[in-house]
Protein backbone atom coordinates (compact mmCIF):
# COMPACT_ATOMS: atom_id res chain seq x y z
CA UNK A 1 111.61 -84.75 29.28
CA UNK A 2 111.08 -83.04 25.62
CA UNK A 3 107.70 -81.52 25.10
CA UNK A 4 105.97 -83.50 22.69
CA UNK A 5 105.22 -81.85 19.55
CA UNK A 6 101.71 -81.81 18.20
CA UNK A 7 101.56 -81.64 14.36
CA UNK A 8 98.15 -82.25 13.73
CA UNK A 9 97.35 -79.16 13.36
CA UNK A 10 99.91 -78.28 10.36
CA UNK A 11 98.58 -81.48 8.54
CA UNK A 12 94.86 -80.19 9.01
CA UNK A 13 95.98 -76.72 7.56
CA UNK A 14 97.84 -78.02 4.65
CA UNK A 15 94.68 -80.70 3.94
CA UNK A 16 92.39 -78.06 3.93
CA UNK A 17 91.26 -76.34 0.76
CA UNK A 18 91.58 -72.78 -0.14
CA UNK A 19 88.75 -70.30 0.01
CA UNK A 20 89.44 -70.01 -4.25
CA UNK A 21 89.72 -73.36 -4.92
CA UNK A 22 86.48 -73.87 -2.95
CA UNK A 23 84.53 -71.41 -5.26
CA UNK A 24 86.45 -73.15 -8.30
CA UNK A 25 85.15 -76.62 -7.16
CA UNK A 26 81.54 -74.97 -6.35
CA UNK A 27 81.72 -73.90 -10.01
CA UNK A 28 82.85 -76.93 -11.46
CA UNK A 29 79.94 -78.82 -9.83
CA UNK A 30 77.18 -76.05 -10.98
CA UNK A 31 78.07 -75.60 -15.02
CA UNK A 32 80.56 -76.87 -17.80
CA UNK A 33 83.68 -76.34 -18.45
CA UNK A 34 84.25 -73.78 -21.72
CA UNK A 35 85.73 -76.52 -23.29
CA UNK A 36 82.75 -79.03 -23.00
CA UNK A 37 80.41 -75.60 -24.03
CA UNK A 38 82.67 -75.46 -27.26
CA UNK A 39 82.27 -79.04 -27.93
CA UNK A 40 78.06 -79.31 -27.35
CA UNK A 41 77.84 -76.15 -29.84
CA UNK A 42 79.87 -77.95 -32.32
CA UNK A 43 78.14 -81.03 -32.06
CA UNK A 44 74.80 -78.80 -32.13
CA UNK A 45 75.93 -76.62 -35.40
CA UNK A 46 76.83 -80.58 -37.37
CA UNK A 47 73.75 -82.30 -36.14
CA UNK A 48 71.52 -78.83 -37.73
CA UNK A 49 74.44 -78.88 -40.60
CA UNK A 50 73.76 -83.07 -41.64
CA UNK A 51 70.03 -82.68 -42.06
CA UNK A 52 70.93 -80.07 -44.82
CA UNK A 53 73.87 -82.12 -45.77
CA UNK A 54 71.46 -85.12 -46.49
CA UNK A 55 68.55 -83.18 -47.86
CA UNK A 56 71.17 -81.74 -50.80
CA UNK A 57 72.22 -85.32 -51.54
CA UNK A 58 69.10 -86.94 -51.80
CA UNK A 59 68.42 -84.41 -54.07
CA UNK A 60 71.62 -84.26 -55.90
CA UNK A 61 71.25 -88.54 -56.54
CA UNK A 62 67.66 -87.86 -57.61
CA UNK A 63 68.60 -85.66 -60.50
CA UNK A 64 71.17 -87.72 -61.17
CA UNK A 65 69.18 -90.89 -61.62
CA UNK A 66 66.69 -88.33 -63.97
CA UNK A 67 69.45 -87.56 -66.16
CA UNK A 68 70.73 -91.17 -66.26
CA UNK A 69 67.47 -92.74 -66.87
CA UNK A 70 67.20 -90.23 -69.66
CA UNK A 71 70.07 -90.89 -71.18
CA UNK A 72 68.92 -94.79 -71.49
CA UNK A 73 65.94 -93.59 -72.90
CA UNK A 74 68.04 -91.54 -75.75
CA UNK A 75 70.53 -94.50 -76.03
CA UNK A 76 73.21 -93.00 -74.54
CA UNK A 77 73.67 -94.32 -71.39
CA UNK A 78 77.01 -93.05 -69.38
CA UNK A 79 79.46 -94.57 -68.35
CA UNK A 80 78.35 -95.22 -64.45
CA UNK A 81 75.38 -97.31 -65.75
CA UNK A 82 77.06 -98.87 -68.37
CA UNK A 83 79.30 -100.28 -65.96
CA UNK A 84 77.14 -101.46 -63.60
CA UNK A 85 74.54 -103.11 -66.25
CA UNK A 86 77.56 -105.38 -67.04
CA UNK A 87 78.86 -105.95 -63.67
CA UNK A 88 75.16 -107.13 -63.14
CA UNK A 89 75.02 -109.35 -65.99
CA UNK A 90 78.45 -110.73 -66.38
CA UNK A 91 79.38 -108.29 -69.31
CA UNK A 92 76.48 -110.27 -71.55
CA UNK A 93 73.17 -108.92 -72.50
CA UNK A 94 70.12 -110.64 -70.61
CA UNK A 95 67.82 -113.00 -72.28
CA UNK A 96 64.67 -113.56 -71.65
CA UNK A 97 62.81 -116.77 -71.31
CA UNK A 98 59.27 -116.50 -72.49
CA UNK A 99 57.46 -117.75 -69.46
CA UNK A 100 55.70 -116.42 -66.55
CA UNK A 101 56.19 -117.23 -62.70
CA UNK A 102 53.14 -115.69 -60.65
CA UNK A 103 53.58 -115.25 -56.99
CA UNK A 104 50.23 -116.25 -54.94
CA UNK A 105 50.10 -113.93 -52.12
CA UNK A 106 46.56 -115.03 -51.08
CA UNK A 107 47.66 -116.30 -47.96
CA UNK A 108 47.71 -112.94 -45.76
CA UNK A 109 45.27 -114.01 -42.92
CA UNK A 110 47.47 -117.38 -42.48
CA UNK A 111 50.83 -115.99 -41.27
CA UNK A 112 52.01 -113.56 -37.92
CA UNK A 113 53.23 -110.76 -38.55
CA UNK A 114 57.16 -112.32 -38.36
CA UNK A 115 56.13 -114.55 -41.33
CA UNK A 116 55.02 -111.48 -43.07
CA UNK A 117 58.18 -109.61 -43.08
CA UNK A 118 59.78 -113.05 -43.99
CA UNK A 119 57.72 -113.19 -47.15
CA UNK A 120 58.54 -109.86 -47.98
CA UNK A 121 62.15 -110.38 -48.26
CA UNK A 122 61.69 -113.30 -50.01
CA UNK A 123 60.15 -111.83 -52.64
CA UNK A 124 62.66 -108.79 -53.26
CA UNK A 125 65.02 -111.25 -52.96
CA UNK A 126 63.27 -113.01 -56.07
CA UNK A 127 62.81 -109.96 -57.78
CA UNK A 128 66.67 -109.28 -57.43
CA UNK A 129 67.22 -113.14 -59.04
CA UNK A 130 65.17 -112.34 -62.35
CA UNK A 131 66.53 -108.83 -62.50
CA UNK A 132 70.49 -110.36 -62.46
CA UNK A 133 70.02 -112.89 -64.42
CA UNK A 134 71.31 -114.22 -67.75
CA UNK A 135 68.14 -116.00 -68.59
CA UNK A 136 65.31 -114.22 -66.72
CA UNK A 137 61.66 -114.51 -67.10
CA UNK A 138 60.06 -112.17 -68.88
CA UNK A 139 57.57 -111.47 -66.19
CA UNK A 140 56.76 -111.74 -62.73
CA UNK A 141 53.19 -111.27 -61.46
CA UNK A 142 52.36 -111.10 -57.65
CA UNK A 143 48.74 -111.55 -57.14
CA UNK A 144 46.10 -111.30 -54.83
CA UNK A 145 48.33 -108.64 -53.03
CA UNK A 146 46.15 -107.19 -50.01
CA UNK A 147 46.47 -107.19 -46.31
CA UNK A 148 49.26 -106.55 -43.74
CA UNK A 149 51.59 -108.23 -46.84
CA UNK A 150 50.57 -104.99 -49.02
CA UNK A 151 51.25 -102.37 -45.85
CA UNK A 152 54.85 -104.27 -45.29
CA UNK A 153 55.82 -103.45 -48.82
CA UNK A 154 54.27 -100.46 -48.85
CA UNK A 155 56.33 -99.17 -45.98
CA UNK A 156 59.73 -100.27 -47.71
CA UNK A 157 61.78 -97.74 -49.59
CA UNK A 158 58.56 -95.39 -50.36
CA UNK A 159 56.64 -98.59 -51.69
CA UNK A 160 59.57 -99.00 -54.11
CA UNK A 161 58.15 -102.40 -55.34
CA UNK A 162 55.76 -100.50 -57.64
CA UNK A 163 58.96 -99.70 -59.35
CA UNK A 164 60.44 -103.04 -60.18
CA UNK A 165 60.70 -103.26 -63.63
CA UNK A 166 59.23 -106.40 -65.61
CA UNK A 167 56.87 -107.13 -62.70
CA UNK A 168 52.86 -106.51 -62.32
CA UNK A 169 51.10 -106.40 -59.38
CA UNK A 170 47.34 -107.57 -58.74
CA UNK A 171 44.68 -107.00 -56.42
CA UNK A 172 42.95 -109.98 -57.61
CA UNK A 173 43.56 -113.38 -57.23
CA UNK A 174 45.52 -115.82 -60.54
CA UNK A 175 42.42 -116.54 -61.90
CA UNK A 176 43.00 -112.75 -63.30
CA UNK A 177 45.01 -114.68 -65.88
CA UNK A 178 42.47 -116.56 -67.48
CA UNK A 179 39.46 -114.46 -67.38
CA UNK A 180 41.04 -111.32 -68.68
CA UNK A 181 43.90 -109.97 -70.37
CA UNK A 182 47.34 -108.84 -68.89
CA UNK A 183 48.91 -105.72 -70.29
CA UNK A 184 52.65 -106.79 -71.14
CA UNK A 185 55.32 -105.07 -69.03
CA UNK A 186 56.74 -101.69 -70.20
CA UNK A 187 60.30 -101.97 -71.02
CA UNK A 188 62.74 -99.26 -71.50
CA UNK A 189 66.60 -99.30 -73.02
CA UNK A 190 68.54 -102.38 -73.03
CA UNK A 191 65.34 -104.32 -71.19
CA UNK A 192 63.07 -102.95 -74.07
CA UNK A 193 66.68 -104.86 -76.86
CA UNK A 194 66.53 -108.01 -75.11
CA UNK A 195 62.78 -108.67 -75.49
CA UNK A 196 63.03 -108.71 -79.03
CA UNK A 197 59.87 -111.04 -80.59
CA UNK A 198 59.16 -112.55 -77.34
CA UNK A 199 55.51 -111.88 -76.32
CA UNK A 200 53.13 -114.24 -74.15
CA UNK A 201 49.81 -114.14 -74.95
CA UNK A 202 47.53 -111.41 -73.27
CA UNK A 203 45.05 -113.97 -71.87
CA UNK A 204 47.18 -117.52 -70.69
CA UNK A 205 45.65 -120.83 -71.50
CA UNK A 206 44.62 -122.59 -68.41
CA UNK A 207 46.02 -126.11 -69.72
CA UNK A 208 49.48 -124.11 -69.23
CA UNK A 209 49.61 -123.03 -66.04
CA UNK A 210 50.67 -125.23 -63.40
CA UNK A 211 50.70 -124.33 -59.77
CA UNK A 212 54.10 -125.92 -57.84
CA UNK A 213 53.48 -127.58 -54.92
CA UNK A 214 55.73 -130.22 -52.86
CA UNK A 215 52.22 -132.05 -52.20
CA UNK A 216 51.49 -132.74 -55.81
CA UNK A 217 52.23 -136.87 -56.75
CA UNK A 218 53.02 -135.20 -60.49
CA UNK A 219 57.14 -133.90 -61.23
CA UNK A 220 57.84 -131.23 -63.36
CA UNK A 221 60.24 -132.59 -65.88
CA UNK A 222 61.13 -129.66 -67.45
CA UNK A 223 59.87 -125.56 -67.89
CA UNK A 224 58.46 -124.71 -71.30
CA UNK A 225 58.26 -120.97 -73.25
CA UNK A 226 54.34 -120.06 -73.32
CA UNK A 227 53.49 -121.50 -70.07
CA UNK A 228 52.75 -119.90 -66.61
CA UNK A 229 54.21 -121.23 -63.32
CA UNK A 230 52.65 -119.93 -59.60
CA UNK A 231 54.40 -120.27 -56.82
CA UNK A 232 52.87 -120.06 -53.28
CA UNK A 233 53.73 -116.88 -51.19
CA UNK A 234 53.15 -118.47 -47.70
CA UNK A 235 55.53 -118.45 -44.93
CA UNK A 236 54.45 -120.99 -42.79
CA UNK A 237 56.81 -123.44 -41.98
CA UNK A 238 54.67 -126.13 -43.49
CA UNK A 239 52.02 -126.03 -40.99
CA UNK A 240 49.41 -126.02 -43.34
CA UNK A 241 49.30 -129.55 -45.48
CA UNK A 242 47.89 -129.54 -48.68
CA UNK A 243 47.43 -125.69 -48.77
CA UNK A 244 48.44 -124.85 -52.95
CA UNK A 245 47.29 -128.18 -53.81
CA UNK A 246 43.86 -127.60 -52.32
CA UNK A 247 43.76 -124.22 -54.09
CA UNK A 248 45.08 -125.51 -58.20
CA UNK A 249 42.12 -128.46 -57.38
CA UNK A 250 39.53 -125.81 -56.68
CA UNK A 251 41.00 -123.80 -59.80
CA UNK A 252 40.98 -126.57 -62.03
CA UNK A 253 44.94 -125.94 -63.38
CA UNK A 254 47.59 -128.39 -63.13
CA UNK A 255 50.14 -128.92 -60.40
CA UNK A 256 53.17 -130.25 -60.34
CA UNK A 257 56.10 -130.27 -57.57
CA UNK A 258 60.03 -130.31 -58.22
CA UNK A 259 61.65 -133.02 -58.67
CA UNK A 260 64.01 -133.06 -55.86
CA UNK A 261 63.46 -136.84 -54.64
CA UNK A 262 64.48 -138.22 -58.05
CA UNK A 263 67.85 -136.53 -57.99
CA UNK A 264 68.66 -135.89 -54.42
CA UNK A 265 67.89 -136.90 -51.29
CA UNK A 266 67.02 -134.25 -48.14
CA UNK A 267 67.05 -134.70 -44.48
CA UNK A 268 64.52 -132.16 -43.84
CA UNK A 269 61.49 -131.82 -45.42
CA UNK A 270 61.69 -130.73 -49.19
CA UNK A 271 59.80 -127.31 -48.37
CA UNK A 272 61.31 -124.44 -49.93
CA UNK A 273 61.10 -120.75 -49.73
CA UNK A 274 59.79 -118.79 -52.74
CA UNK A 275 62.85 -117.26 -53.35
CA UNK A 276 64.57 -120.63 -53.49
CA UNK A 277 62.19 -122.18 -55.65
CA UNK A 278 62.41 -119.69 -57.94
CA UNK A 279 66.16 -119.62 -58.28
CA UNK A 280 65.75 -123.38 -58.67
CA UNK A 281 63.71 -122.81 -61.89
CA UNK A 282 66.46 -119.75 -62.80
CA UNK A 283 69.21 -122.16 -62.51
CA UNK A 284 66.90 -124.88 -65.13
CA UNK A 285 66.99 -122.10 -67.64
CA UNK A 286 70.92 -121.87 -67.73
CA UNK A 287 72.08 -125.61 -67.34
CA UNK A 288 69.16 -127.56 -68.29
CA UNK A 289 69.91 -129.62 -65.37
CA UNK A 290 67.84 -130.44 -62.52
CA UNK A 291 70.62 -131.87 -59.88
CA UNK A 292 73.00 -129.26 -60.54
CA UNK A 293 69.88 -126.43 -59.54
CA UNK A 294 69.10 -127.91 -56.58
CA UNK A 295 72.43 -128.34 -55.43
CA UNK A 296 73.56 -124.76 -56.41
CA UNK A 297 70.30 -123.30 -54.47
CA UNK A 298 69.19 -125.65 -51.48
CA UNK A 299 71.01 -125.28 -48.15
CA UNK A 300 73.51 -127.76 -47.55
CA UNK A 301 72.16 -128.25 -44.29
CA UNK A 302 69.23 -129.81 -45.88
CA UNK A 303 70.74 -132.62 -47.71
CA UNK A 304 70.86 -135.56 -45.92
CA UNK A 305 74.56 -136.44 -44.68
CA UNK A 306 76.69 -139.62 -46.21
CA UNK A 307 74.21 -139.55 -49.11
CA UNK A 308 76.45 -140.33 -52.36
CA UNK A 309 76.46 -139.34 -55.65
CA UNK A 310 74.70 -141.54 -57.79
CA UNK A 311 76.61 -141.08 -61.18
CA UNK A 312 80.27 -141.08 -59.60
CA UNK A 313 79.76 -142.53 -56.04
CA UNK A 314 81.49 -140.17 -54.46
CA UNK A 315 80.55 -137.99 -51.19
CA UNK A 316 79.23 -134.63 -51.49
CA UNK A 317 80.39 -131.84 -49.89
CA UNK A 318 78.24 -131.44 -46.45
CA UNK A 319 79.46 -128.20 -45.39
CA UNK A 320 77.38 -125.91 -43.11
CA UNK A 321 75.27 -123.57 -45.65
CA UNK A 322 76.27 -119.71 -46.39
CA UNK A 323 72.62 -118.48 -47.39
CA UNK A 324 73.67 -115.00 -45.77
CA UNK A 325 69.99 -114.93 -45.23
CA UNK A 326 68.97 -115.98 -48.56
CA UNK A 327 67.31 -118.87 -48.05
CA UNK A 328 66.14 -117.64 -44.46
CA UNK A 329 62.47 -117.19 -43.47
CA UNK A 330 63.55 -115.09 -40.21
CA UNK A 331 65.06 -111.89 -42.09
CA UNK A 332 62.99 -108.96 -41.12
CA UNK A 333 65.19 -105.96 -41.38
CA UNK A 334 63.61 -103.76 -43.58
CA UNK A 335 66.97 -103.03 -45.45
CA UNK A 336 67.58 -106.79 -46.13
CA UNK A 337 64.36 -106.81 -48.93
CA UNK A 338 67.42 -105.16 -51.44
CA UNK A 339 70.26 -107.30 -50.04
CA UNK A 340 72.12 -109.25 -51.99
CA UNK A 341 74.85 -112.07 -51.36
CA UNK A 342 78.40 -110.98 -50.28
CA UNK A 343 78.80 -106.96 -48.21
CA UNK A 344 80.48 -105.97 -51.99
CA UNK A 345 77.50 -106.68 -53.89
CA UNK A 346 74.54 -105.42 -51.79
CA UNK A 347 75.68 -101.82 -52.30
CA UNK A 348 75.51 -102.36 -55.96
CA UNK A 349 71.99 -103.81 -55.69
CA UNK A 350 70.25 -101.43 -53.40
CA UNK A 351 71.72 -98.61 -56.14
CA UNK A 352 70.59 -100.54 -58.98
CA UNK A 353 67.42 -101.71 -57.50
CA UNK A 354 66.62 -97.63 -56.74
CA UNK A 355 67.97 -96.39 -60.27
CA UNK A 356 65.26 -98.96 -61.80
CA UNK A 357 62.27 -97.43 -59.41
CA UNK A 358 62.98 -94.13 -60.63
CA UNK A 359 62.75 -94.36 -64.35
């Protein structure tokens, strides 16, 4: 017989580590490698490195605002702005219709917090409407402006707000407008040229201001120059009935709600957002038409479906609406109060909307 050969013993050996790569593997477990040192300084040096990076542009885009809004104010504006005031208005100098809209933000203690950011979109979102528009109002007042509604927009963008131009802001409530006078907005460069004679009166007329409301049994048939228009700034979702109405009653001003059910014909409810409204009245100024406002600013998904043209009897188009949060009352990112329709354009506007805070 052979004598079996036992090779269990050479596998063990050759399976078993050496004494140096057991100290290697010891060290391996304890630190880094030098190459993962390297890499955590470098990423230490850039993180120290973009604080300073950031500081010097904020800084750099601050003085370069300066010198722009400077130059506007010499009538010399360069060629940056000059490009951007007519990619804003369509190459065509603004005009301004000589009418008020007054936001009522006397509704704090009535909305959660949620509905509060909501609101506060909404109305940069309005402010972004008059600012780009061909025929913008000459001046938008927000009243009554107190409350968690005052700390949202104070927390935005350094309280940028305060900086809109063409807009006043109020403690008090509307009734500011009657029983004493409103300073006219400052204007500066081509805002100051497209003013021109146009000049409300300091102190409005109470027979011309009418407070919108969906609950008022009066239309509004058309906007006139000289009057003053308020708009509620609630965010409820219509769980308060009768809420404006109550308030123009008490305030002895007219009311008056759009007249959506004479020209089209909703399957929700015909409660709007502010900013929607507002475009609504916008898109009167340039056509003059009622049916072709609401049906360039209501969300499709609101009209009711199968419901036919009147004047040609033909279907409308009942595609899904693309509000990109325009007509939204859930938006609360803080960065979506100086959004704007389309990724292209809401660069644009958050530059344009900070170049107007800081002159």
């Amino acid at each position: 017989m052979f004598a079996s050969m036992d090779t269990h013993p050479l596998v063990d050996a050759a399976s078993q580590p050496k004494a140096g790569q057991e100290a290697e593997s010891s060290n391996h477990q304890g630190q880094i490698s030098k190459k993962a040192q390297k890499r955590a300084a470098k990423a230490a040096r850039l993180h120290e490195l973009k604080f300073e990076r950031r500081a010097r542009e904020k800084v750099a885009k601050k003085n370069k605002r300066r010198e722009q809004a400077q130059a506007i104010a010499n009538g010399d504006p360069d060629k940056n702005t000059a490009r951007k005031r007519r990619r804003i208005n369509g190459g065509g100098k603004m005009e301004l219709f000589n009418a008020r809209v007054v936001v009522d933000l006397g509704f704090d203690e009535l909305m959660s917090d949620k509905e509060i950011n909501s609101l506060t979109s909404q109305l940069a979102y309005t402010y972004s409407a008059n600012r780009h528009a061909a025929h913008a109002f000459s001046v938008l007042i927000f009243t009554s402006l107190n409350g968690r509604t005052r700390q949202r927009l104070d927390a935005i963008n350094d309280a940028g707000y305060r900086r809109w131009s063409r807009t006043e802001w109020w403690e008090e409530g509307y009734d500011r407008l009657w029983t004493e006078p409103s300073q006219p907005p400052q204007l500066a460069g081509e805002e100051a040229s497209t003013q021109g004679s146009l000049m409300l009166a300091a102190q409005a007329d109470r027979k011309k201001i009418v407070y919108l409301t969906a609950d008022s049994s009066e239309e509004l048939l058309e906007l006139g120059e000289g009057e003053t228009y308020i708009i509620g700034g609630i965010c409820d979702h219509n769980r308060y009935k009768n809420l404006c109405l109550t308030k123009a009653n008490d305030s002895q001003i007219r009311h008056a709600r759009l007249p959506i059910g004479r020209y089209i014909s909703l399957a929700t409810r015909k409660v709007l957002t502010v900013n929607q409204v507002f475009e609504i009245l916008l898109k009167w100024i340039d056509t003059r038409n009622w049916e072709e406002a609401f049906w360039a600013v209501i969300p499709k998904r609101k009209f009711q479906a199968g419901w036919r043209d009147q004047a040609g009897g033909k279907d409308r188009n009942m595609e899904p609406d693309d509000d990109g949060g325009h007509g939204s009352n859930t938006d609360d990112d803080e960065e979506a109060i100086y959004a704007k329709d389309g990724a292209e354009d809401r660069e644009t506007d958050t530059a344009e909307i900070r170049e107007s805070t800081d002159q």
